[in-house]
C-alpha atoms as a PDB file:
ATOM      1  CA  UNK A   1     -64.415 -68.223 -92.624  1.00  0.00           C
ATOM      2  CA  UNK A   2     -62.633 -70.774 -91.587  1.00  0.00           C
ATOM      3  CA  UNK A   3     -58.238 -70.455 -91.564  1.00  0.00           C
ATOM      4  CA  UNK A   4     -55.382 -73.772 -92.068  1.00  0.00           C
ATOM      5  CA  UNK A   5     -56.850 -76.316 -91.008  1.00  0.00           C
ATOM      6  CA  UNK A   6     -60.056 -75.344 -90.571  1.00  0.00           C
ATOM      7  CA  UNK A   7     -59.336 -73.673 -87.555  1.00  0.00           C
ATOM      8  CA  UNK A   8     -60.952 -70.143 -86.864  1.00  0.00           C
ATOM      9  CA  UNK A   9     -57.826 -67.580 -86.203  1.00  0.00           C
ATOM     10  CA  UNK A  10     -57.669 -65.734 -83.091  1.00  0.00           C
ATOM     11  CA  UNK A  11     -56.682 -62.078 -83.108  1.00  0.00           C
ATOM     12  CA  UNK A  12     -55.024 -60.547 -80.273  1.00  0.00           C
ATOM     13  CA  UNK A  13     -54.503 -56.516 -80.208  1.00  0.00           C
ATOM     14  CA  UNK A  14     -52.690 -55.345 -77.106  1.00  0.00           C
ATOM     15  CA  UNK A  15     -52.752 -52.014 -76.099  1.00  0.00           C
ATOM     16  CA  UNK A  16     -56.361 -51.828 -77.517  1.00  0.00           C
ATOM     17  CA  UNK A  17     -57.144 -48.685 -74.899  1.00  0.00           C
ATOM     18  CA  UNK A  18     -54.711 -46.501 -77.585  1.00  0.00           C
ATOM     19  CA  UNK A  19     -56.749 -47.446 -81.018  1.00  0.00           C
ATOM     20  CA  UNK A  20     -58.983 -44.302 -82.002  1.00  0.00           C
ATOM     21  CA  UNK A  21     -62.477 -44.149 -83.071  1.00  0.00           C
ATOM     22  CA  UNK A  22     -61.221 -44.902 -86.426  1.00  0.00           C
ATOM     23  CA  UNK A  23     -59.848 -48.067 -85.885  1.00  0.00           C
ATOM     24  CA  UNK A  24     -62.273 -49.528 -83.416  1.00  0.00           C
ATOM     25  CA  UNK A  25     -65.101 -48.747 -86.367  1.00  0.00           C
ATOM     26  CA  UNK A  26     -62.426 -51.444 -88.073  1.00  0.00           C
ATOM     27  CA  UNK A  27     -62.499 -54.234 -85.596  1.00  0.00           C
ATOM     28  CA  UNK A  28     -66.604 -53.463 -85.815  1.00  0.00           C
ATOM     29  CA  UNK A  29     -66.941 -54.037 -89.286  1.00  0.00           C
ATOM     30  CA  UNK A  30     -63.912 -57.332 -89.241  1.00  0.00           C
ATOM     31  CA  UNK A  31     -66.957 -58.747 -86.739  1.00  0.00           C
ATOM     32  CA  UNK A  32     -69.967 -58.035 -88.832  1.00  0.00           C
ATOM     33  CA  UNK A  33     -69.171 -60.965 -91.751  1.00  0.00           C
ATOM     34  CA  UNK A  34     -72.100 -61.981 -92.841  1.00  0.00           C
ATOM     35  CA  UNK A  35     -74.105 -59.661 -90.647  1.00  0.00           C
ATOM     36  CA  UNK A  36     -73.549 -61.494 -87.272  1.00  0.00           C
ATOM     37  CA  UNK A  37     -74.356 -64.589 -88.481  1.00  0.00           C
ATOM     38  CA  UNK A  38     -70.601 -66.136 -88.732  1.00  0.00           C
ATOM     39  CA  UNK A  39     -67.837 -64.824 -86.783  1.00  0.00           C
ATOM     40  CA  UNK A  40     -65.007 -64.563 -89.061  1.00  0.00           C
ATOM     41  CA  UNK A  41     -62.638 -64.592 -86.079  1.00  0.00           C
ATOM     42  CA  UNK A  42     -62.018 -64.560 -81.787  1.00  0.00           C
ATOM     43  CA  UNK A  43     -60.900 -61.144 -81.370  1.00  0.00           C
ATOM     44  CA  UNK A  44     -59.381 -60.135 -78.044  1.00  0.00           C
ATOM     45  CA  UNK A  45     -58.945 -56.933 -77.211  1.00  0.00           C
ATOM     46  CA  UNK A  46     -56.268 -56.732 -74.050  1.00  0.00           C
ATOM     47  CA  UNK A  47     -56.244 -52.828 -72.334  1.00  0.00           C
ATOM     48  CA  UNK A  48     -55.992 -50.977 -69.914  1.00  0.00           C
ATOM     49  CA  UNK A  49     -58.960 -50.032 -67.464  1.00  0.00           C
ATOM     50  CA  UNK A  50     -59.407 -46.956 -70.284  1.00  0.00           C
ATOM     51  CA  UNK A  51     -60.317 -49.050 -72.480  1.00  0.00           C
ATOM     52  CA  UNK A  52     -63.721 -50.479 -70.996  1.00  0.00           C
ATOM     53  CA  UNK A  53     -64.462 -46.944 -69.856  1.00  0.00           C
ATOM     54  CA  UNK A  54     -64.345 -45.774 -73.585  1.00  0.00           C
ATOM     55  CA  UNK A  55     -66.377 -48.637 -74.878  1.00  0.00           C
ATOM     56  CA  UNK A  56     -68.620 -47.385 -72.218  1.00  0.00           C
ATOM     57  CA  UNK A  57     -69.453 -44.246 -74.580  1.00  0.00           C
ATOM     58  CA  UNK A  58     -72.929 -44.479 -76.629  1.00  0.00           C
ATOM     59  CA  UNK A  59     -71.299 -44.248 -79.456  1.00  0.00           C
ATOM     60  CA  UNK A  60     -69.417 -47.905 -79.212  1.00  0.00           C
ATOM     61  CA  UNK A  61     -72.431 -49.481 -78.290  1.00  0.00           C
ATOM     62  CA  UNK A  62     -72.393 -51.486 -81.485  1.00  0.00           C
ATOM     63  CA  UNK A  63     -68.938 -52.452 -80.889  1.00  0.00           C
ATOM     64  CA  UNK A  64     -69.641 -53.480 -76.811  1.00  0.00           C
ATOM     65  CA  UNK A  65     -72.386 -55.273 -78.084  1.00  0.00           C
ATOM     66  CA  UNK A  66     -70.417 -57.931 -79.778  1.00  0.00           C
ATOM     67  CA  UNK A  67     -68.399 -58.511 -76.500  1.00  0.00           C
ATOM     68  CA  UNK A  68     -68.959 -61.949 -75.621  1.00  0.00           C
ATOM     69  CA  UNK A  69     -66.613 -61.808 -72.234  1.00  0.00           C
ATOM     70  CA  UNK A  70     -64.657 -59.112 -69.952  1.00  0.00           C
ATOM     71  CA  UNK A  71     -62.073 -59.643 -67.364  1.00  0.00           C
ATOM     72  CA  UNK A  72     -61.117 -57.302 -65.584  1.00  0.00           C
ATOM     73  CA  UNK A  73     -57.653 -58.149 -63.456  1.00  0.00           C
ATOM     74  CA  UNK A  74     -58.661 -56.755 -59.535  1.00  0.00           C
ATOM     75  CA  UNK A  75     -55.790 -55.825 -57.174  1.00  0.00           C
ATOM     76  CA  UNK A  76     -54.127 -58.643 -55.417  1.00  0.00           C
ATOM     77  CA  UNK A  77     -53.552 -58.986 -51.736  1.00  0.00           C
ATOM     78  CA  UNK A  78     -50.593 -59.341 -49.419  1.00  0.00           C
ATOM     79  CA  UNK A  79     -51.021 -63.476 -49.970  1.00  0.00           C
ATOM     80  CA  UNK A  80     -51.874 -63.269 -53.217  1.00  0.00           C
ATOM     81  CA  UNK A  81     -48.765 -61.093 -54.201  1.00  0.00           C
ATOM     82  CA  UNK A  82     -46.595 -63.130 -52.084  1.00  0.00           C
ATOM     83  CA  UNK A  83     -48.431 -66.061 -54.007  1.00  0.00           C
ATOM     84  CA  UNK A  84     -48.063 -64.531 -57.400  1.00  0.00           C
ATOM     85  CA  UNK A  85     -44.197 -64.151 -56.974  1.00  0.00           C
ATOM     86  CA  UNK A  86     -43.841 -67.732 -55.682  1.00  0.00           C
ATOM     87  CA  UNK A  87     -45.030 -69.132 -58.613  1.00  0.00           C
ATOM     88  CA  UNK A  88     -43.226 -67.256 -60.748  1.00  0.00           C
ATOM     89  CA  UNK A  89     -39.985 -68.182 -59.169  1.00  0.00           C
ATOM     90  CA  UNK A  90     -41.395 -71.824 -59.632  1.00  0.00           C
ATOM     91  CA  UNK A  91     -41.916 -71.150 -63.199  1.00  0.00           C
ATOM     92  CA  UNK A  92     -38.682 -70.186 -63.814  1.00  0.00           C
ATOM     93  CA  UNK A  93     -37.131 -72.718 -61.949  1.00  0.00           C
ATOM     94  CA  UNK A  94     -36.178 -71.045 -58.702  1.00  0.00           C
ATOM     95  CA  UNK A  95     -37.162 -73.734 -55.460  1.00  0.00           C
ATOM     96  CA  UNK A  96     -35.824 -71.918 -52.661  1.00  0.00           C
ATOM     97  CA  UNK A  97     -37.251 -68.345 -50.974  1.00  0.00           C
ATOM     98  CA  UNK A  98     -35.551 -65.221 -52.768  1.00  0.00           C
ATOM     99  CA  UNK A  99     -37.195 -62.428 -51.762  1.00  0.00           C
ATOM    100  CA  UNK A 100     -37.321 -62.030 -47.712  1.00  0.00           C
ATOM    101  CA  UNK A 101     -40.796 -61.932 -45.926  1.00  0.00           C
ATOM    102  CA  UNK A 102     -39.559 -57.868 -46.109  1.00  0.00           C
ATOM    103  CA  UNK A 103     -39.212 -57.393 -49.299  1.00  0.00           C
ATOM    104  CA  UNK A 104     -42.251 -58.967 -50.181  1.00  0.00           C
ATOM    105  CA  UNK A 105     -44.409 -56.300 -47.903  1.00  0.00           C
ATOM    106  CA  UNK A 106     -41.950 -53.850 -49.656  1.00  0.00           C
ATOM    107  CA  UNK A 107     -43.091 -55.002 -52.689  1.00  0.00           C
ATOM    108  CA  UNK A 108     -46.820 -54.901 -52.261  1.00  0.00           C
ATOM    109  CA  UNK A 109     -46.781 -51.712 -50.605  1.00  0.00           C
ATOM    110  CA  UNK A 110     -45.315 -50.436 -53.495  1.00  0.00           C
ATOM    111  CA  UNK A 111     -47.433 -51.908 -56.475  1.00  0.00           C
ATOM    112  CA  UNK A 112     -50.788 -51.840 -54.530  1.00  0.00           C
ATOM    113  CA  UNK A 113     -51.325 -55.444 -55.480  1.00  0.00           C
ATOM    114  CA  UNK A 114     -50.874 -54.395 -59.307  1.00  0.00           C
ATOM    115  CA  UNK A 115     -49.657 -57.524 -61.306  1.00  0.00           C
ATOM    116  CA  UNK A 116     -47.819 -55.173 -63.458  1.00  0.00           C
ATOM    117  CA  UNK A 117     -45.885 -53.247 -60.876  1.00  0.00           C
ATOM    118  CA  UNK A 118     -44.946 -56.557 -58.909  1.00  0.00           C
ATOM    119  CA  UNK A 119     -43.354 -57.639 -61.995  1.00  0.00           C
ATOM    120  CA  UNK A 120     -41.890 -54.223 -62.330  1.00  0.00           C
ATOM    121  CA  UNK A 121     -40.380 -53.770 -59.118  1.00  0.00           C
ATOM    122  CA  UNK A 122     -39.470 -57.502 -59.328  1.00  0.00           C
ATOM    123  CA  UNK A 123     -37.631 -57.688 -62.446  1.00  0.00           C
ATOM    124  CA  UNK A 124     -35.485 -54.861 -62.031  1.00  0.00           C
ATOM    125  CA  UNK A 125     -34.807 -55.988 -57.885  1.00  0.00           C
ATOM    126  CA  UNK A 126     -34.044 -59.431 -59.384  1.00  0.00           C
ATOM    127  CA  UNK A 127     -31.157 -58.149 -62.060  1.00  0.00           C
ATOM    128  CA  UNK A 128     -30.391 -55.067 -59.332  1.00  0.00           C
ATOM    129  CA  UNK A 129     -29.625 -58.151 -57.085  1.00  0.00           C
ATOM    130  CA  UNK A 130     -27.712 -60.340 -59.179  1.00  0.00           C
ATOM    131  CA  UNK A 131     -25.707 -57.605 -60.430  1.00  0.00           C
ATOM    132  CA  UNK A 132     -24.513 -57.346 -56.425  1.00  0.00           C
ATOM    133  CA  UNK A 133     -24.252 -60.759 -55.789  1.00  0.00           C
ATOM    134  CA  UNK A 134     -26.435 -60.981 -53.737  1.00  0.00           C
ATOM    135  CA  UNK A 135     -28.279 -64.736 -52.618  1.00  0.00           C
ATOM    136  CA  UNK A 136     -31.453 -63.296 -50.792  1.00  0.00           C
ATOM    137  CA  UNK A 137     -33.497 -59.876 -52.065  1.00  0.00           C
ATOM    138  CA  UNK A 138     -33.891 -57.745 -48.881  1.00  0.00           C
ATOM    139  CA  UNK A 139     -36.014 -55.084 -48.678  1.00  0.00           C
ATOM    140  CA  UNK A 140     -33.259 -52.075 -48.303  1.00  0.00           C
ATOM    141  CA  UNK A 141     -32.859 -53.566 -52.017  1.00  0.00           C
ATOM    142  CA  UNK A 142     -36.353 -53.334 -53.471  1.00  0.00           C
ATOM    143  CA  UNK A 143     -36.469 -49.202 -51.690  1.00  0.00           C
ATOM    144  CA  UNK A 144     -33.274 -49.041 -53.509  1.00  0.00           C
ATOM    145  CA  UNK A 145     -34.800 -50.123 -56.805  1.00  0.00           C
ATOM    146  CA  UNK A 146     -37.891 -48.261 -56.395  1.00  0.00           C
ATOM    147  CA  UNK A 147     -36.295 -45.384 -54.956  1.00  0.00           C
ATOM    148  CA  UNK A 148     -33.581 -45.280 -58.046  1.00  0.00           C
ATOM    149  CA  UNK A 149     -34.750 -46.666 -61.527  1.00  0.00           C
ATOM    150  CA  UNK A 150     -38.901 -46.477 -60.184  1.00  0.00           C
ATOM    151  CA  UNK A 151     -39.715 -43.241 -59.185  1.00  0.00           C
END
Protein backbone atom coordinates (compact mmCIF):
# COMPACT_ATOMS: atom_id res chain seq x y z
CA UNK A 1 0.00 0.00 0.00
CA UNK A 2 1.82 2.44 -1.20
CA UNK A 3 0.32 6.58 -0.93
CA UNK A 4 1.22 9.87 -3.72
CA UNK A 5 4.02 9.21 -4.93
CA UNK A 6 4.68 6.05 -3.93
CA UNK A 7 5.55 7.06 -0.67
CA UNK A 8 4.29 4.96 2.42
CA UNK A 9 2.20 7.57 4.79
CA UNK A 10 3.21 8.03 8.24
CA UNK A 11 0.58 8.22 10.96
CA UNK A 12 1.14 10.12 14.00
CA UNK A 13 -1.52 9.81 17.05
CA UNK A 14 -0.60 11.99 20.00
CA UNK A 15 -1.97 11.48 23.16
CA UNK A 16 -2.02 7.68 22.33
CA UNK A 17 -1.91 6.87 26.42
CA UNK A 18 -5.94 8.16 26.27
CA UNK A 19 -7.18 5.66 23.27
CA UNK A 20 -9.21 2.67 24.95
CA UNK A 21 -9.02 -0.93 24.34
CA UNK A 22 -11.32 -0.31 21.55
CA UNK A 23 -9.33 1.76 19.55
CA UNK A 24 -5.92 0.28 20.09
CA UNK A 25 -7.68 -3.23 18.70
CA UNK A 26 -7.98 -0.50 15.56
CA UNK A 27 -4.43 0.54 15.13
CA UNK A 28 -3.84 -3.58 15.54
CA UNK A 29 -5.86 -4.55 12.80
CA UNK A 30 -4.64 -0.98 10.38
CA UNK A 31 -1.05 -3.05 10.98
CA UNK A 32 -2.09 -6.53 10.10
CA UNK A 33 -2.56 -5.82 5.97
CA UNK A 34 -1.82 -8.65 4.47
CA UNK A 35 -1.12 -10.55 7.66
CA UNK A 36 2.28 -8.90 8.54
CA UNK A 37 3.62 -9.31 5.42
CA UNK A 38 3.30 -5.47 4.12
CA UNK A 39 3.03 -2.67 6.41
CA UNK A 40 0.40 -0.52 5.10
CA UNK A 41 1.84 2.40 7.07
CA UNK A 42 4.69 3.93 9.96
CA UNK A 43 2.49 4.39 12.79
CA UNK A 44 3.77 6.37 15.77
CA UNK A 45 2.21 6.32 18.71
CA UNK A 46 3.53 9.53 20.98
CA UNK A 47 2.28 9.14 25.04
CA UNK A 48 2.75 9.53 28.03
CA UNK A 49 4.79 7.05 30.35
CA UNK A 50 0.96 5.38 30.77
CA UNK A 51 0.99 4.45 27.74
CA UNK A 52 3.97 1.82 27.64
CA UNK A 53 2.77 0.65 31.03
CA UNK A 54 -0.67 -0.30 29.43
CA UNK A 55 0.83 -1.94 26.42
CA UNK A 56 2.61 -3.75 29.11
CA UNK A 57 -0.82 -5.70 29.88
CA UNK A 58 -1.10 -9.42 28.32
CA UNK A 59 -3.75 -8.53 26.62
CA UNK A 60 -1.82 -5.94 24.07
CA UNK A 61 0.74 -8.30 23.49
CA UNK A 62 -0.28 -8.56 19.86
CA UNK A 63 -0.27 -4.93 19.56
CA UNK A 64 3.50 -4.50 21.50
CA UNK A 65 4.55 -7.04 19.30
CA UNK A 66 4.43 -4.99 16.20
CA UNK A 67 6.54 -2.23 17.96
CA UNK A 68 9.51 -1.87 15.97
CA UNK A 69 11.14 1.08 18.34
CA UNK A 70 10.47 2.90 21.89
CA UNK A 71 11.88 6.05 23.23
CA UNK A 72 11.38 6.87 26.16
CA UNK A 73 12.40 10.82 26.96
CA UNK A 74 14.62 10.44 30.61
CA UNK A 75 14.86 13.51 32.89
CA UNK A 76 17.40 16.05 31.96
CA UNK A 77 20.07 17.48 34.16
CA UNK A 78 21.06 20.88 35.45
CA UNK A 79 23.42 21.19 32.00
CA UNK A 80 21.23 19.62 29.99
CA UNK A 81 18.22 21.93 30.97
CA UNK A 82 20.37 24.88 30.87
CA UNK A 83 21.40 23.30 27.39
CA UNK A 84 17.90 22.59 26.28
CA UNK A 85 16.81 26.30 26.87
CA UNK A 86 19.90 27.65 25.06
CA UNK A 87 19.05 26.15 22.05
CA UNK A 88 15.80 27.03 22.04
CA UNK A 89 16.54 30.65 22.42
CA UNK A 90 18.94 29.94 19.39
CA UNK A 91 16.13 28.53 17.51
CA UNK A 92 14.11 31.28 17.84
CA UNK A 93 16.58 33.69 17.20
CA UNK A 94 17.55 34.97 20.61
CA UNK A 95 21.86 35.29 20.76
CA UNK A 96 22.31 36.81 23.98
CA UNK A 97 21.68 35.10 27.77
CA UNK A 98 17.91 35.69 28.91
CA UNK A 99 17.35 33.78 31.66
CA UNK A 100 20.02 34.47 34.65
CA UNK A 101 22.27 31.52 35.89
CA UNK A 102 19.20 31.84 38.81
CA UNK A 103 16.51 31.37 37.05
CA UNK A 104 17.79 28.60 35.27
CA UNK A 105 18.37 26.50 38.76
CA UNK A 106 14.83 27.97 39.44
CA UNK A 107 13.74 26.44 36.55
CA UNK A 108 15.09 22.96 36.89
CA UNK A 109 14.24 22.71 40.38
CA UNK A 110 10.93 23.22 39.41
CA UNK A 111 10.37 20.84 36.32
CA UNK A 112 12.72 18.05 37.65
CA UNK A 113 14.49 18.06 34.32
CA UNK A 114 10.96 17.44 32.56
CA UNK A 115 11.15 18.80 28.90
CA UNK A 116 7.58 19.60 29.24
CA UNK A 117 7.62 21.62 32.40
CA UNK A 118 10.84 23.62 31.25
CA UNK A 119 8.85 24.68 28.39
CA UNK A 120 6.01 25.31 30.73
CA UNK A 121 7.56 27.37 33.21
CA UNK A 122 9.51 28.95 30.29
CA UNK A 123 6.85 30.06 28.09
CA UNK A 124 4.71 31.62 30.48
CA UNK A 125 8.18 33.41 32.40
CA UNK A 126 9.07 34.50 28.84
CA UNK A 127 5.48 36.41 28.03
CA UNK A 128 5.25 37.12 32.15
CA UNK A 129 8.58 38.97 31.35
CA UNK A 130 7.90 40.78 28.33
CA UNK A 131 4.67 41.86 29.55
CA UNK A 132 7.01 43.83 32.42
CA UNK A 133 9.55 44.91 30.29
CA UNK A 134 11.81 43.32 31.48
CA UNK A 135 15.54 42.57 29.41
CA UNK A 136 16.87 39.65 31.69
CA UNK A 137 14.41 36.72 33.38
CA UNK A 138 15.45 36.62 37.09
CA UNK A 139 14.54 34.10 39.20
CA UNK A 140 12.08 36.20 41.71
CA UNK A 141 10.25 36.07 38.13
CA UNK A 142 10.11 32.36 37.31
CA UNK A 143 8.80 31.81 41.58
CA UNK A 144 6.44 34.43 40.51
CA UNK A 145 5.23 32.46 37.50
CA UNK A 146 5.27 29.23 39.15
CA UNK A 147 4.00 30.48 42.26
CA UNK A 148 0.91 32.37 40.30
CA UNK A 149 -0.34 30.77 36.94
CA UNK A 150 1.74 27.07 37.95
CA UNK A 151 0.64 25.86 41.03
Amino acid sequence: MKGLHNKRPVVVVDEAHLLDREMLEEVRFLLNFRMDAVSPMALVLVGQVELWEKLQMQSYTAIRQRIDIQCKMQLMDHSQVKGYMKRHLEYAGIDHELFSDEATEAIYRYSGGSARLVNQVCTSTLIFGYQSGKRIIDDHMVKLVINGELS
